[in-house]
Protein backbone atom coordinates (compact mmCIF):
# COMPACT_ATOMS: atom_id res chain seq x y z
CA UNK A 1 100.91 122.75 119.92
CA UNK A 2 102.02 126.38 118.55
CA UNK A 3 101.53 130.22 120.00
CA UNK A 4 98.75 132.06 117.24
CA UNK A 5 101.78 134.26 116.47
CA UNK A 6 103.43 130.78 115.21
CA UNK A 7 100.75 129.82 113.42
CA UNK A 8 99.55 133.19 111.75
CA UNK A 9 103.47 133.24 110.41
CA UNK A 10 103.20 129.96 109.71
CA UNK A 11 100.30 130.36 107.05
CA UNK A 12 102.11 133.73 106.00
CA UNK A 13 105.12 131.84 104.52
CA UNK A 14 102.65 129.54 102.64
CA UNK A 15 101.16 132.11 100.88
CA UNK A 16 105.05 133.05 100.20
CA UNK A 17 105.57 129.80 98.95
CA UNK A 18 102.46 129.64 97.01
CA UNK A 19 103.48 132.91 95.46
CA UNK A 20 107.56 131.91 94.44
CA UNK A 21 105.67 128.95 92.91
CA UNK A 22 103.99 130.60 90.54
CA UNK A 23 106.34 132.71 89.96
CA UNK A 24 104.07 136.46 88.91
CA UNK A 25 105.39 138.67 91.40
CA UNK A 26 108.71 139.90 92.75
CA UNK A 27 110.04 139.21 96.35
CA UNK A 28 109.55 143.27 96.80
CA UNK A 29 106.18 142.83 95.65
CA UNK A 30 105.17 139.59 97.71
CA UNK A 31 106.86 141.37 100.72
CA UNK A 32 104.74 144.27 99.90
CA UNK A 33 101.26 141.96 99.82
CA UNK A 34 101.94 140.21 102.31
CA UNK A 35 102.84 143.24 104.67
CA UNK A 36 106.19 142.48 105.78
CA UNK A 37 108.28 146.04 106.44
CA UNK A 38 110.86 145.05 103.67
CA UNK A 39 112.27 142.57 101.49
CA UNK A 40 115.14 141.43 104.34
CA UNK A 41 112.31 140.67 107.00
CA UNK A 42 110.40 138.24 104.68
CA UNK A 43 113.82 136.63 103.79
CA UNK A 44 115.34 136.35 107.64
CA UNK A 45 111.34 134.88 108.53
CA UNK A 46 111.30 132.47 105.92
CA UNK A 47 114.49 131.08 106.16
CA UNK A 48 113.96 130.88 110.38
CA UNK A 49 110.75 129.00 109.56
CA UNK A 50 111.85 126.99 105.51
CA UNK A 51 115.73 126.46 106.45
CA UNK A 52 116.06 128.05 103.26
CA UNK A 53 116.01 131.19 101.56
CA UNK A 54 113.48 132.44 99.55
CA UNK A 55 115.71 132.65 96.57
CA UNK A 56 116.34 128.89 97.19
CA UNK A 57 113.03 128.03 97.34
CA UNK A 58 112.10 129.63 94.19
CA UNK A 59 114.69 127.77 91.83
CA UNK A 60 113.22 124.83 92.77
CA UNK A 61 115.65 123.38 94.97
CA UNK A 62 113.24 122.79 98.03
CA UNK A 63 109.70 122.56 97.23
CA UNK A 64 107.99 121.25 100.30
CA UNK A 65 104.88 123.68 100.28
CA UNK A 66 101.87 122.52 102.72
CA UNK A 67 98.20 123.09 102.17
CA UNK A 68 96.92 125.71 105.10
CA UNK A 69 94.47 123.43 106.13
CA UNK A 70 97.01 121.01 106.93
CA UNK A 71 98.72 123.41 109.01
């Protein structure tokens, strides 16, 4: 029930997720692995698909992280 653009951002913000969680990189470095053309486009896309920001996320506050395959 989603566009492919949808759902390849989608699964692009779980990785994100998946990578606050463990906490081993920067949010400049998981913008830079995950291809995003700076820090403040992974932010704006993640809070426009979470509801929160990344910073958020990361301290725990929200943890609501969803297995790809479930996407």
């Amino acid at each position: 029930g989603i566009t492919i653009e949808h759902y390849f951002i989608a699964q692009k913000i779980e990785k994100v997720k998946e990578y606050l969680m463990y906490d081993e990189f920067s949010l400049s470095e998981i913008a830079q692995k995950m291809q995003y053309s700076d820090v403040a486009h992974l932010s704006n896309q993640f809070k426009k698909v979470t509801g929160f920001t990344p910073t958020i996320f990361k301290n725990g506050i929200v943890n609501n992280r969803i297995a790809i395959e479930d996407l």
